[in-house]
N, C-alpha and C. Protein backbone atom coordinates (compact mmCIF):
# COMPACT_ATOMS: atom_id res chain seq x y z
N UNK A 1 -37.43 186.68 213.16
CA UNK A 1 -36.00 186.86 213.33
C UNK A 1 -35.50 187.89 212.32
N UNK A 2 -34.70 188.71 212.92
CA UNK A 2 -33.77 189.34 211.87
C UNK A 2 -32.52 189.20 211.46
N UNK A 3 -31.99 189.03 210.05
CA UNK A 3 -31.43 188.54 209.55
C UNK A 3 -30.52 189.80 208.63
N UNK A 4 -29.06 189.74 209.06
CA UNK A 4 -28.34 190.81 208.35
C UNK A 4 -27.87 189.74 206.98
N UNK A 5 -27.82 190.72 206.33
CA UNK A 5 -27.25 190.20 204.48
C UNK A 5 -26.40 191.09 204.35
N UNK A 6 -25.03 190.35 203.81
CA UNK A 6 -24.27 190.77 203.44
C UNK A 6 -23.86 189.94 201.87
N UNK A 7 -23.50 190.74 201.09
CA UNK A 7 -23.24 190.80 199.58
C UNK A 7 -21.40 190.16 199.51
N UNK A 8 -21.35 189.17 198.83
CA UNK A 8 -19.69 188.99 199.29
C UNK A 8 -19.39 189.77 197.52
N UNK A 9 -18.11 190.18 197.86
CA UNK A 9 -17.21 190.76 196.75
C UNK A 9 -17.88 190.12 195.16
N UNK A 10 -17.70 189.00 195.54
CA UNK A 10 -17.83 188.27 194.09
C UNK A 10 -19.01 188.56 193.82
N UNK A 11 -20.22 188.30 194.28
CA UNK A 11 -21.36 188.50 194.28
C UNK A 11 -21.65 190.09 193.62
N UNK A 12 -20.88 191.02 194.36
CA UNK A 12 -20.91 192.25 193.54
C UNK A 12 -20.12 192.13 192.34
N UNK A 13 -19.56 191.51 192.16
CA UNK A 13 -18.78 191.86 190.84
C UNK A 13 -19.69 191.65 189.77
N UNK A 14 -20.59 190.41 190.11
CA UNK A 14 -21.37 189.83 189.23
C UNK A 14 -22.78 190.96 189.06
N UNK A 15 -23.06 191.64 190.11
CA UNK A 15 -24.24 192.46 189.77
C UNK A 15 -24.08 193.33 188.89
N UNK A 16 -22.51 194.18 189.32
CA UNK A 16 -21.76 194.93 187.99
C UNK A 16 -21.57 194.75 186.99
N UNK A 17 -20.98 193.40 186.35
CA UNK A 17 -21.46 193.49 185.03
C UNK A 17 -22.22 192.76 184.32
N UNK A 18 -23.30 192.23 185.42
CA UNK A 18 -24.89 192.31 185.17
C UNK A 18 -25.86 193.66 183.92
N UNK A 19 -25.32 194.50 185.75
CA UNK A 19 -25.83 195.54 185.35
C UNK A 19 -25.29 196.63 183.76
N UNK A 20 -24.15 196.35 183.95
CA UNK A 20 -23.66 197.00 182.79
C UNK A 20 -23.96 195.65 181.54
N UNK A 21 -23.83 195.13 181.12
CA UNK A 21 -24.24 194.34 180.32
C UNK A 21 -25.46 194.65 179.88
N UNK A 22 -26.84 194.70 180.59
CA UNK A 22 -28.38 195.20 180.28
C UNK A 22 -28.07 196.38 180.02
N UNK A 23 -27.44 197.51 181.08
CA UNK A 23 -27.75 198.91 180.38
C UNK A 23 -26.82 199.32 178.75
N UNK A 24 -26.09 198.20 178.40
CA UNK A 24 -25.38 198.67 177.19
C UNK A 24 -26.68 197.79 176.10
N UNK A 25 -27.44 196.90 176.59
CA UNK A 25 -28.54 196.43 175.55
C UNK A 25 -29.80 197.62 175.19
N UNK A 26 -30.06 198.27 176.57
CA UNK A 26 -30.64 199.18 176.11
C UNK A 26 -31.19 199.99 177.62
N UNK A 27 -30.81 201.53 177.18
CA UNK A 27 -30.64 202.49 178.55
C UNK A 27 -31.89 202.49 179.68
N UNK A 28 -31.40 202.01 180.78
CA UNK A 28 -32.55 202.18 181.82
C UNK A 28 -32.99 200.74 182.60
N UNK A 29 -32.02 199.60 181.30
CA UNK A 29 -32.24 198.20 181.60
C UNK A 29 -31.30 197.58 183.06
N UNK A 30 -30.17 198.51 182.94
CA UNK A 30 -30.06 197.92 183.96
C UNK A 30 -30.49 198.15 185.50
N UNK A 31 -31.09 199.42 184.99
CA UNK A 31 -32.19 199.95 186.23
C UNK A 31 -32.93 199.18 187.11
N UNK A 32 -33.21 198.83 185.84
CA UNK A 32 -34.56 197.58 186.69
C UNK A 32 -33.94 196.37 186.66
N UNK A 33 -33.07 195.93 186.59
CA UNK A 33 -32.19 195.02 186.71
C UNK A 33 -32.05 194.96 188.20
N UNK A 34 -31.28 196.29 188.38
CA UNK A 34 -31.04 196.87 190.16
C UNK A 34 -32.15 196.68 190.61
N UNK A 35 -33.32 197.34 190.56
CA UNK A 35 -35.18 197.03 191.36
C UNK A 35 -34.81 195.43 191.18
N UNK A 36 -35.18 194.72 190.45
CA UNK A 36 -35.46 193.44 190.76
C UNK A 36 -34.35 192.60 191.60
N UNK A 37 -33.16 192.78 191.45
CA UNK A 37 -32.13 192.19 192.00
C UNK A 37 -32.28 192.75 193.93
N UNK A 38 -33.18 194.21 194.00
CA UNK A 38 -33.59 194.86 195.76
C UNK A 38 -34.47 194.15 196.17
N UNK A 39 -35.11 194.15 195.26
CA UNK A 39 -36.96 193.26 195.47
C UNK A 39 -36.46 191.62 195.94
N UNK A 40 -35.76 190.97 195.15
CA UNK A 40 -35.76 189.98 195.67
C UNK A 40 -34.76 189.71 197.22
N UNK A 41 -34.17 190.74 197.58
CA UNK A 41 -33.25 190.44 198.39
C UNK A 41 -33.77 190.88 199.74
N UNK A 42 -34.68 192.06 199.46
CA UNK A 42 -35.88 192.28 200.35
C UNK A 42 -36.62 190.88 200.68
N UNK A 43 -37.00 190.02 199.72
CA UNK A 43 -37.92 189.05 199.79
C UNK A 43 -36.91 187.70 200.49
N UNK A 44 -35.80 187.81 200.15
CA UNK A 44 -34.82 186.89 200.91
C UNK A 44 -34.69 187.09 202.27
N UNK A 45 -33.88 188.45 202.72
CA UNK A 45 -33.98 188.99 204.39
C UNK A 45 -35.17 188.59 205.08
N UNK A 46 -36.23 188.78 204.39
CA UNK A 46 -37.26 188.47 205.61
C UNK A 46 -37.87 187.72 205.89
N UNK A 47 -37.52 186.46 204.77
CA UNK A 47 -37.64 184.77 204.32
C UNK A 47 -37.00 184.19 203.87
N UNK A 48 -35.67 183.82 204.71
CA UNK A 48 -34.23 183.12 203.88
C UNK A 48 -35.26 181.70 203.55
N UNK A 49 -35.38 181.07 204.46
CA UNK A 49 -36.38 179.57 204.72
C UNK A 49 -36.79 179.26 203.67
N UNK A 50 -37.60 180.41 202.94
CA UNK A 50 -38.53 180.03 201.76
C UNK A 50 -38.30 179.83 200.44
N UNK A 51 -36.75 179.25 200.46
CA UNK A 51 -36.10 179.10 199.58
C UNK A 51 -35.42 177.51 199.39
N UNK A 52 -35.59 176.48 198.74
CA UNK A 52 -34.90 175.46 199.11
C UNK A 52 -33.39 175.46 198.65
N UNK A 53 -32.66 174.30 199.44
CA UNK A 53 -31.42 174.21 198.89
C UNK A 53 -30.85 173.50 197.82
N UNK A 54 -30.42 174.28 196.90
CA UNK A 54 -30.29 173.33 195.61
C UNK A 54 -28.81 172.53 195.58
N UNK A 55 -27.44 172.82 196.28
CA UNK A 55 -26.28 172.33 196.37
C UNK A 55 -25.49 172.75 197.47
N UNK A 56 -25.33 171.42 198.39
CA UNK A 56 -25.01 171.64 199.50
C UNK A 56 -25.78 172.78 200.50
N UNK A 57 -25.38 173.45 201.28
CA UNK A 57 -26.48 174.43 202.08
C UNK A 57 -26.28 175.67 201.29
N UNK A 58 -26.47 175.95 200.09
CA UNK A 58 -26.27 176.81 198.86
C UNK A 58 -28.42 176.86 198.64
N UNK A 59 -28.52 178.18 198.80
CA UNK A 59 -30.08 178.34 198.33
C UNK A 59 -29.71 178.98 196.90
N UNK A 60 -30.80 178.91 196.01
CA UNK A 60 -31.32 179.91 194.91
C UNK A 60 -32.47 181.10 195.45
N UNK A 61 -32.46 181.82 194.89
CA UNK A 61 -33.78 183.20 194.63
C UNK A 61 -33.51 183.25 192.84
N UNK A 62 -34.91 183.29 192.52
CA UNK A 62 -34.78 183.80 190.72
C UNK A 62 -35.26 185.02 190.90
N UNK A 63 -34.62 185.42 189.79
CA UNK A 63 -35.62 187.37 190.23
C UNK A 63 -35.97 186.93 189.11
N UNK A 64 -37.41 187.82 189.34
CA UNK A 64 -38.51 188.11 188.45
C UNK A 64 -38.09 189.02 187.22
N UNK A 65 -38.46 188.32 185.93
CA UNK A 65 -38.20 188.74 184.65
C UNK A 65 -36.45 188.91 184.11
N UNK A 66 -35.81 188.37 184.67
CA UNK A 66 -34.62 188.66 184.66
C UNK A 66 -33.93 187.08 185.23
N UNK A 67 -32.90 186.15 183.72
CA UNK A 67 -33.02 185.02 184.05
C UNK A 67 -31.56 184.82 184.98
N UNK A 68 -31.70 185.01 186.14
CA UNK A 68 -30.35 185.05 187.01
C UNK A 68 -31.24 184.85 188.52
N UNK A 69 -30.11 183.71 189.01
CA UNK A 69 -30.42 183.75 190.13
C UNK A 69 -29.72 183.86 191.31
N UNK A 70 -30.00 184.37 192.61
CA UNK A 70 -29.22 184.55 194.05
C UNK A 70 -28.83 183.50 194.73
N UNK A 71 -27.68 183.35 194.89
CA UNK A 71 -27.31 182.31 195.56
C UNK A 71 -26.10 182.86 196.78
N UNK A 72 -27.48 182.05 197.89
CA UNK A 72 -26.96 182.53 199.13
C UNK A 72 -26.90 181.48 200.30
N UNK A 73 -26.51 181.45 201.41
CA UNK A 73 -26.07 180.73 202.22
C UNK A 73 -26.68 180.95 203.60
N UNK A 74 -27.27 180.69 204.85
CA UNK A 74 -27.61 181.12 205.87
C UNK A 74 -26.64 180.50 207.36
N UNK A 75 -26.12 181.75 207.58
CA UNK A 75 -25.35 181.13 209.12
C UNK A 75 -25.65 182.04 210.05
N UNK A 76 -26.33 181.25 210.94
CA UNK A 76 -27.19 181.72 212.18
C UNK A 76 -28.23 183.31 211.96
N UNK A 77 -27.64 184.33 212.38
CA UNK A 77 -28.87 185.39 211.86
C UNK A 77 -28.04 186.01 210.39
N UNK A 78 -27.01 185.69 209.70
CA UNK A 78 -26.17 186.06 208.64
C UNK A 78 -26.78 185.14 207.15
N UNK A 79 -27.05 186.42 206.85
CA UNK A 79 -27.56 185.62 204.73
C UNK A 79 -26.08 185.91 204.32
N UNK A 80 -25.46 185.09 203.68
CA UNK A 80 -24.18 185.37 202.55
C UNK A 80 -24.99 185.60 201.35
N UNK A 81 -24.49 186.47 200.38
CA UNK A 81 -24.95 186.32 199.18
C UNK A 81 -23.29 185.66 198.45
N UNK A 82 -23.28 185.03 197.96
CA UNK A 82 -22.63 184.27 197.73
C UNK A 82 -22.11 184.17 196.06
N UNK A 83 -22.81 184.76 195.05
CA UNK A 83 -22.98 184.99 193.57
C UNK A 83 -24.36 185.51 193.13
N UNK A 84 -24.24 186.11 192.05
CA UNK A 84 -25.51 186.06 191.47
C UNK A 84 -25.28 186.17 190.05
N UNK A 85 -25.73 184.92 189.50
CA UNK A 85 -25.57 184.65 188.19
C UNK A 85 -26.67 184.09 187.34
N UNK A 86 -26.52 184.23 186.09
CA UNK A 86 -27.04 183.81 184.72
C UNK A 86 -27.67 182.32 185.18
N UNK A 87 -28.68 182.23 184.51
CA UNK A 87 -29.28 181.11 184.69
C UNK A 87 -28.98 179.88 183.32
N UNK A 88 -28.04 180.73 182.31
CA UNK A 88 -27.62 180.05 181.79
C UNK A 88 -26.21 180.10 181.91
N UNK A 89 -25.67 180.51 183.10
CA UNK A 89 -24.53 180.30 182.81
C UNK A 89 -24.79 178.66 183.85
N UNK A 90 -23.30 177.77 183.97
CA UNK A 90 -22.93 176.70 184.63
C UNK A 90 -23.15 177.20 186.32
N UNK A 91 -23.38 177.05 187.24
CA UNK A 91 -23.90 177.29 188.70
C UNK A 91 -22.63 176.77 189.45
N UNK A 92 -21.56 175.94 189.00
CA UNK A 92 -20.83 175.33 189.60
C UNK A 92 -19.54 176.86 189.25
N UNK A 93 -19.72 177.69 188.52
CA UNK A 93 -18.74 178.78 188.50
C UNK A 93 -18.55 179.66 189.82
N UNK A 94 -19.22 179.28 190.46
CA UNK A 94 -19.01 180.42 191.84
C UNK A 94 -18.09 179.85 192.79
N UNK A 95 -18.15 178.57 192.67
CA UNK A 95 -17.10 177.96 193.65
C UNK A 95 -15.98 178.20 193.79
């Protein structure tokens, strides 16, 4: 099946100052911030399933080396991305 993903607002806001946050720690970080945050969303689109649900029909994805995770939603062939946040931040902030 193919499966369109769409990124909701909030969700970008959070990649933004993700991303700016790493690249002010040190230049190029939030580069790969961006690769890992594609990589996994690549790995989501073409296997929402392989993800369990951690709250309510709310999935996680962790990206690799980078402690934040995707949290997304599946309705019919539609992924929500829904936030993507700190793994230390509280998970109940996206609501």
């Amino acid at each position: 099946m193919s499966y369109l993903l769409i990124v909701r607002p909030e969700a970008e806001k959070d990649i933004t100052n993700a991303t700016i946050w790493y690249e002010d720690q040190k230049e190029g970080l939030g580069s790969r911030f961006i690769d890992a945050l594609d990589e996994k969303l690549t790995v989501i689109k073409s296997n929402p399933y392989k993800y369990q649900i951690r709250f309510r029909d709310t999935r996680f994805a962790f990206l690799k080396h980078f402690p934040f995770a995707i949290h997304f939603i599946i309705e019919d062939s539609i992924i929500f991305v829904l936030a993507v946040l700190s793994t230390h931040r509280n998970p109940q902030i996206w609501k």
